[in-house]
N, C-alpha and C. Protein backbone atom coordinates (compact mmCIF):
# COMPACT_ATOMS: atom_id res chain seq x y z
N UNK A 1 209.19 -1.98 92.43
CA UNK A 1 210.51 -2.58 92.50
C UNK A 1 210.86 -2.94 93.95
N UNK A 2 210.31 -2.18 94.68
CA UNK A 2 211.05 -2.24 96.55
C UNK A 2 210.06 -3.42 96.72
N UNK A 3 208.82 -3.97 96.06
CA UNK A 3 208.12 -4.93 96.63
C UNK A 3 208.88 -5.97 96.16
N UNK A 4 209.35 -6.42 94.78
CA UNK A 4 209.94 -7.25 93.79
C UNK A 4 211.00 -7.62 95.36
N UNK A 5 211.89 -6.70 95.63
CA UNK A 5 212.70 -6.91 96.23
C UNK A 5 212.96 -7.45 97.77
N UNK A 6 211.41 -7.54 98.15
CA UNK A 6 211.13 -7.53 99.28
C UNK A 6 211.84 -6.80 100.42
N UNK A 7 211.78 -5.93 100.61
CA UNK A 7 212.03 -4.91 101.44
C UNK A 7 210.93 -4.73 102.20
N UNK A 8 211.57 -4.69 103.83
CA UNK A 8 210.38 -4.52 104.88
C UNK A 8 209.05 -3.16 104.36
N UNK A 9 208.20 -3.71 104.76
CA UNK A 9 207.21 -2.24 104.71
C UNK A 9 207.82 -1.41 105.26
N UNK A 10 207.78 -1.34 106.88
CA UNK A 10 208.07 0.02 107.22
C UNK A 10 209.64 0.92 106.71
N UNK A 11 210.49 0.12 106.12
CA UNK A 11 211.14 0.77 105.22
C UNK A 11 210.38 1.21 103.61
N UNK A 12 209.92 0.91 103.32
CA UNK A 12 208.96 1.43 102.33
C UNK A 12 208.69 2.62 102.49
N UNK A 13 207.91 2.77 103.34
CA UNK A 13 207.06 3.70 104.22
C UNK A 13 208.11 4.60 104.41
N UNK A 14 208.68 4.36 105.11
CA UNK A 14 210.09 5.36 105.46
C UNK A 14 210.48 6.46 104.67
N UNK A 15 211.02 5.37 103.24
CA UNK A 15 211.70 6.20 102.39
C UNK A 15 210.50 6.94 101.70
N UNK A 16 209.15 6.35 101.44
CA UNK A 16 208.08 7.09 100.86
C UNK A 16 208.13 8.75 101.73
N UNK A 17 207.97 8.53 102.98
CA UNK A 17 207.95 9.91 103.95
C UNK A 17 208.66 10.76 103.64
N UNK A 18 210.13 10.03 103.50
CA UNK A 18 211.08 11.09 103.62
C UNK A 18 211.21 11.92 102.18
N UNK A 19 211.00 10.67 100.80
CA UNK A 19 210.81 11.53 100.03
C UNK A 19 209.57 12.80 99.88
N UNK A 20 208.58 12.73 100.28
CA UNK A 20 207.28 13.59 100.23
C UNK A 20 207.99 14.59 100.92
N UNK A 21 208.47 14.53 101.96
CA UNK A 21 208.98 15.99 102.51
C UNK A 21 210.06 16.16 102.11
N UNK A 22 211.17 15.69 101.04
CA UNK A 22 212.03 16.19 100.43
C UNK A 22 211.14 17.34 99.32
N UNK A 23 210.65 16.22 98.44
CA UNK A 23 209.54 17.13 97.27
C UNK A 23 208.98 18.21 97.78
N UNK A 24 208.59 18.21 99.15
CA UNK A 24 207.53 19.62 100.27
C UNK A 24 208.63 20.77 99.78
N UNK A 25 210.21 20.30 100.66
CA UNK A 25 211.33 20.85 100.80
C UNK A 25 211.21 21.93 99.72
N UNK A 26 211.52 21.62 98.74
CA UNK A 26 212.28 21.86 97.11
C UNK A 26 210.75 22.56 96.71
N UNK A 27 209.47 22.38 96.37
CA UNK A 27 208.43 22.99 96.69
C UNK A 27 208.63 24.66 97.05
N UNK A 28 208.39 24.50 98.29
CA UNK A 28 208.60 25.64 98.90
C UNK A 28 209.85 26.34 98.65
N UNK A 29 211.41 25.82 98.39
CA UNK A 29 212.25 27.18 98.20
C UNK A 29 212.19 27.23 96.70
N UNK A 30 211.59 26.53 95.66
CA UNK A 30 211.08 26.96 94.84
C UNK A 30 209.98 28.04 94.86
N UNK A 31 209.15 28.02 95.41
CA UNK A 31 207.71 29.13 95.76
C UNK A 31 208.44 30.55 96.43
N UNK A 32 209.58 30.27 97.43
CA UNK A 32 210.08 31.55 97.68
C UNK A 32 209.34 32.11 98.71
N UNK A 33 209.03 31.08 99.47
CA UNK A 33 207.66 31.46 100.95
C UNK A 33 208.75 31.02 102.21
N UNK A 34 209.03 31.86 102.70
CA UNK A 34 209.81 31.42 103.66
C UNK A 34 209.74 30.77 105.11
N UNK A 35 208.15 31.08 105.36
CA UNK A 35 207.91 30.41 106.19
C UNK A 35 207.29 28.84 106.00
N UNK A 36 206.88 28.36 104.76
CA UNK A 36 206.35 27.10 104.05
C UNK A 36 207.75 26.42 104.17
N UNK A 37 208.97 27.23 103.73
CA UNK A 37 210.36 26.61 103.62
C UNK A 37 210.95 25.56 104.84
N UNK A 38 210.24 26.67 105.81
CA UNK A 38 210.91 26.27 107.11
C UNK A 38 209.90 25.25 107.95
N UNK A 39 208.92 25.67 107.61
CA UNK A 39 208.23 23.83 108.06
C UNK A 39 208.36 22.68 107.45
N UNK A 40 208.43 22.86 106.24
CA UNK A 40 208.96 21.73 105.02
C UNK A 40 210.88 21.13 105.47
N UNK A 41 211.19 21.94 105.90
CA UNK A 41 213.04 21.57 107.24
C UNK A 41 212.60 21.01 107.85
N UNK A 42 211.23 21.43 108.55
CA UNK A 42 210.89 20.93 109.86
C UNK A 42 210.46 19.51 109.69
N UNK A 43 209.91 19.40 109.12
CA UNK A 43 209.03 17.96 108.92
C UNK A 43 210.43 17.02 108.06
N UNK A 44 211.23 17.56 107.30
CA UNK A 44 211.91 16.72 106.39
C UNK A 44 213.34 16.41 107.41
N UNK A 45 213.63 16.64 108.15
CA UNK A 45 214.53 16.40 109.47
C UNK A 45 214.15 15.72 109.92
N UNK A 46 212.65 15.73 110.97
CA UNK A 46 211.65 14.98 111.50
C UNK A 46 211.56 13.23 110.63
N UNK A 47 211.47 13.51 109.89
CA UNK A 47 210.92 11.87 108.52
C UNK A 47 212.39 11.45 108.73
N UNK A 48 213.95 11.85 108.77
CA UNK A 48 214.98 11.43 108.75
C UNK A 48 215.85 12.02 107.57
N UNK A 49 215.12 12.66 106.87
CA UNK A 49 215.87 13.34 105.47
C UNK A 49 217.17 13.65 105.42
N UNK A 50 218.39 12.85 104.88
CA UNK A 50 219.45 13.34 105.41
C UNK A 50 220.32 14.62 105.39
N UNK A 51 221.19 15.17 106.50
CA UNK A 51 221.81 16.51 106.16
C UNK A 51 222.22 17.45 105.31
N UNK A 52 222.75 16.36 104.04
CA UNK A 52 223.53 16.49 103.13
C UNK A 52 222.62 17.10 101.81
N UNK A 53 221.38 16.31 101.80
CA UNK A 53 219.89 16.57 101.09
C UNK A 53 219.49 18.22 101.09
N UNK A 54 219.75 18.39 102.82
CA UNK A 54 219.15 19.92 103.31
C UNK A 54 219.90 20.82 103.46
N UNK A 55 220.82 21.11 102.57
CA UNK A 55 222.21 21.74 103.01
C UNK A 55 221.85 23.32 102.49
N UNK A 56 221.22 23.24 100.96
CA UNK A 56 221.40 24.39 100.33
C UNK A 56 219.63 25.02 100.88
N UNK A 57 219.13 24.17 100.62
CA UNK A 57 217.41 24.74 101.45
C UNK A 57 217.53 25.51 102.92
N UNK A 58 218.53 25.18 103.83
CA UNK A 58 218.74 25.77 104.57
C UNK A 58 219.50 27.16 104.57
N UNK A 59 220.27 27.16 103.82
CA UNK A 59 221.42 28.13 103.60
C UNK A 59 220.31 28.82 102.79
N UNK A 60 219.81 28.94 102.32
CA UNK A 60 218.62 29.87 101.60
C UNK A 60 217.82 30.10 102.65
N UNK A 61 217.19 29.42 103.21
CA UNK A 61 216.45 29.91 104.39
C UNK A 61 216.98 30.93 105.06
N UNK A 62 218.32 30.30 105.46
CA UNK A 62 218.94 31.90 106.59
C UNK A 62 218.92 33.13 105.94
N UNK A 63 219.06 33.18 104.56
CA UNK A 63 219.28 34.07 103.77
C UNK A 63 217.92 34.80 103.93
N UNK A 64 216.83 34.40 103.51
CA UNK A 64 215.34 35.06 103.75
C UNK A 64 215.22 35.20 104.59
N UNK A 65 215.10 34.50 106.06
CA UNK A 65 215.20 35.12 107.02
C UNK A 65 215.86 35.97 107.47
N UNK A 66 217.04 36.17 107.39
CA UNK A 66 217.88 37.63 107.39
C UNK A 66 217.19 39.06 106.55
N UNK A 67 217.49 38.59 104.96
CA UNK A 67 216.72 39.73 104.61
C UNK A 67 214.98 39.95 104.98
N UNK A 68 214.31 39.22 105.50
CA UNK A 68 212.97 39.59 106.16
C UNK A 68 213.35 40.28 107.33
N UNK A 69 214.01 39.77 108.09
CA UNK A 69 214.00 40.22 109.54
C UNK A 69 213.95 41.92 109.60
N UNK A 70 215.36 42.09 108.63
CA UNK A 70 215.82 43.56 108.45
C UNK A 70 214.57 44.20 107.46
N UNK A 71 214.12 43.77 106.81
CA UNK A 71 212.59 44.24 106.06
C UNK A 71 211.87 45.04 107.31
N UNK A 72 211.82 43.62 108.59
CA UNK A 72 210.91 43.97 109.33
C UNK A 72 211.24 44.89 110.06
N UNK A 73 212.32 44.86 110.68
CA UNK A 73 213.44 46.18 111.75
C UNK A 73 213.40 47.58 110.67
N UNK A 74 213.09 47.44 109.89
CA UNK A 74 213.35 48.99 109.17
C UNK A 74 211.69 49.54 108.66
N UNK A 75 210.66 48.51 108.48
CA UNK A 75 209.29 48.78 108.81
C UNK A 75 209.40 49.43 110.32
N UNK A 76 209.64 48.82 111.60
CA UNK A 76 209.35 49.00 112.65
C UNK A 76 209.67 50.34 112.60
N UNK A 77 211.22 50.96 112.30
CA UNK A 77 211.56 51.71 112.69
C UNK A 77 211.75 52.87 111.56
N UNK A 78 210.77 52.75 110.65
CA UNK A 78 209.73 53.73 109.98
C UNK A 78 211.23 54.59 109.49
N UNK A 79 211.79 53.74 108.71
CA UNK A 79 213.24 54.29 107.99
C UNK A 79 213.31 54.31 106.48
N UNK A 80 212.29 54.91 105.69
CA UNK A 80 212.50 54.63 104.57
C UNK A 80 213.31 54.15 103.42
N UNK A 81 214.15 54.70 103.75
CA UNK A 81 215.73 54.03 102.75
C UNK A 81 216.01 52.70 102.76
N UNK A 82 216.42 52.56 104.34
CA UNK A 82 216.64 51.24 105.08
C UNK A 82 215.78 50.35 104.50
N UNK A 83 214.47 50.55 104.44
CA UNK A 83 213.49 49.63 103.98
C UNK A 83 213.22 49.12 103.15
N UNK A 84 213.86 50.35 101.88
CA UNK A 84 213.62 50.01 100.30
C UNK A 84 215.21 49.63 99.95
N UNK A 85 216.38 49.48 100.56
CA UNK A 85 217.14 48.77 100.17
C UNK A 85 216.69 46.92 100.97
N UNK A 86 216.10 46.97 101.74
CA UNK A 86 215.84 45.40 102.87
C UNK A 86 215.13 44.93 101.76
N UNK A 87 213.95 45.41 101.54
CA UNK A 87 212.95 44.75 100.25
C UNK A 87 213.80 44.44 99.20
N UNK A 88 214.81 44.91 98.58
CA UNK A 88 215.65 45.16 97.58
C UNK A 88 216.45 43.85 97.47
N UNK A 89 216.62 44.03 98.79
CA UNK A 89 217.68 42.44 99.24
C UNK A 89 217.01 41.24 99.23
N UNK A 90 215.40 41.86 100.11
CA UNK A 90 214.77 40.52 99.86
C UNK A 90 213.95 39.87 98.74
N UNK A 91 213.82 40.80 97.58
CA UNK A 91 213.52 40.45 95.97
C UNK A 91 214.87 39.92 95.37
N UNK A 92 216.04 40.27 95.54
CA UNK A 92 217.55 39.23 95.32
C UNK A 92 217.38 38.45 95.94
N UNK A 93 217.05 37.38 96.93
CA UNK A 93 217.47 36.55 97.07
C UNK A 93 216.19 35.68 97.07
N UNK A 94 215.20 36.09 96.57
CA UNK A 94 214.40 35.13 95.96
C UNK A 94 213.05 34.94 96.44
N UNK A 95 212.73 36.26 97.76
CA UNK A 95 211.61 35.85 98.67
C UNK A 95 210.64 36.15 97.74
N UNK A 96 209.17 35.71 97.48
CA UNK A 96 208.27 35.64 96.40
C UNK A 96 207.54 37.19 96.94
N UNK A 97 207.30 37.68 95.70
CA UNK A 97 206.99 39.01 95.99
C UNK A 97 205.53 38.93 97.17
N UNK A 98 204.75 37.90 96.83
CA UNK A 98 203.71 38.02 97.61
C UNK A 98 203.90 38.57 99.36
N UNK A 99 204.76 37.44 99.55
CA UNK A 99 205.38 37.33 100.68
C UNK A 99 206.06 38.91 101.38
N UNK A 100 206.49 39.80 100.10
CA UNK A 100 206.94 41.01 100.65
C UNK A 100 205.31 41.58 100.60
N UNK A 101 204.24 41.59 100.02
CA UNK A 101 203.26 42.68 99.78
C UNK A 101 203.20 43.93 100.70
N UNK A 102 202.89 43.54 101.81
CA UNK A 102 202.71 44.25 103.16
C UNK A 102 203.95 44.97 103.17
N UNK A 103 205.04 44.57 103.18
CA UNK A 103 206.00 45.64 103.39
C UNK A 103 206.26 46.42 102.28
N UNK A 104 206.36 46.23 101.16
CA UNK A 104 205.70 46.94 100.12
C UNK A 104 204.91 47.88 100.23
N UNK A 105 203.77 47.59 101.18
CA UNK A 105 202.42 48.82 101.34
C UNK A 105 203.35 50.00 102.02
N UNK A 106 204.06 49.33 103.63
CA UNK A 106 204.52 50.25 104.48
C UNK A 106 205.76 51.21 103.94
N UNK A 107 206.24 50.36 102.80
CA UNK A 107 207.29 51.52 101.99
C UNK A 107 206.53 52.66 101.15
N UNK A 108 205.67 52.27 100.77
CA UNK A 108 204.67 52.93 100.27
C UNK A 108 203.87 54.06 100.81
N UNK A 109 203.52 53.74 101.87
CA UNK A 109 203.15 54.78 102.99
C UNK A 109 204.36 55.96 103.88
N UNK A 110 205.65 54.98 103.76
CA UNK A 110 206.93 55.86 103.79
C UNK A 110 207.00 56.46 103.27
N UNK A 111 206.99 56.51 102.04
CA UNK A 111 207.44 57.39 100.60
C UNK A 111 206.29 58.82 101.18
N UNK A 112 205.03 57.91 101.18
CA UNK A 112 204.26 59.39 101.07
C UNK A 112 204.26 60.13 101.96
N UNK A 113 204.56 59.59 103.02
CA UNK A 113 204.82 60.29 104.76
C UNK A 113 205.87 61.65 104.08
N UNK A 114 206.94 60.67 103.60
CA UNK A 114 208.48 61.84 103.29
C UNK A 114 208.20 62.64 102.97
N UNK A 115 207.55 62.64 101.38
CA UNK A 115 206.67 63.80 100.71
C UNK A 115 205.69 64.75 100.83
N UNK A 116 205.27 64.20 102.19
CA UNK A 116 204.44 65.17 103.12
C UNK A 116 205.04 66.15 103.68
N UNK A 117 205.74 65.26 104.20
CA UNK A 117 206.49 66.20 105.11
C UNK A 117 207.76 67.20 104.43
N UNK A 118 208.06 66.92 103.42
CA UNK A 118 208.79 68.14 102.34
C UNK A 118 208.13 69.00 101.87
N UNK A 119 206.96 68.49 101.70
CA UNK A 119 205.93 69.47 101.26
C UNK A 119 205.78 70.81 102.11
N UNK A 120 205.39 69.76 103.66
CA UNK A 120 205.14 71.23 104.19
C UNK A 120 206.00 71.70 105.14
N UNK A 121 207.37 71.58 104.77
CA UNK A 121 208.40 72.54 105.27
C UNK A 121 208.80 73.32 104.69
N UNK A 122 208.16 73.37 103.17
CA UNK A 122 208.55 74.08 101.78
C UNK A 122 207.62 75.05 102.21
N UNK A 123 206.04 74.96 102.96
CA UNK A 123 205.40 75.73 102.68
C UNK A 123 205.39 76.78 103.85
């Protein structure tokens, strides 16, 4: 139809770009990968994608990035609770479990640390 209509190529082209990294966009906060999310912003800003397009992909982004960050600050600081409510937050708001695995392990290794260590103050 855009040929029918004769419309310059590099507008063609244009809007072809910008849609592919819209589709990238929507992709990824569908998949729930938060760092795929945020290069798929990156590139779909970049092509010209307009603001209005990226409004809610972003606002989800901050959201995973927040609950990751605190995932990661309560891994660091080897807080069990803290950690299994952060994961908690970050399975609500949509981050793909893969994406938690690893912190998953380190809650995991929390848990058993705790239980160790109840163990042998009992004994």
């Amino acid at each position: 139809a855009a040929h029918v209509a004769k419309l310059p190529e590099e507008l063609l082209i244009e809007a072809e770009d910008q849609y592919a990294c819209l589709v990238e966009v929507f992709r990824a906060f569908g998949a729930g990968i938060p760092e795929a999310l945020r290069l798929a912003l990156k590139a779909a800003e970049a092509s010209g994608v307009r603001n209005s397009e990226l409004l809610e992909p972003r606002v989800v982004y901050r959201e995973w990035f927040a609950a990751g960050r605190e995932a990661e600050v309560a891994a660091s600081l080897a807080q069990t609770e803290r950690l299994r409510r952060a994961l908690e937050a970050a399975r609500k708001v949509g981050i793909h479990e893969d994406e938690l695995r690893d912190t998953a392990k380190t809650l995991d290794g929390l848990v058993l640390r705790d239980s160790t260590e109840l163990r042998l103050e009992k004994a």
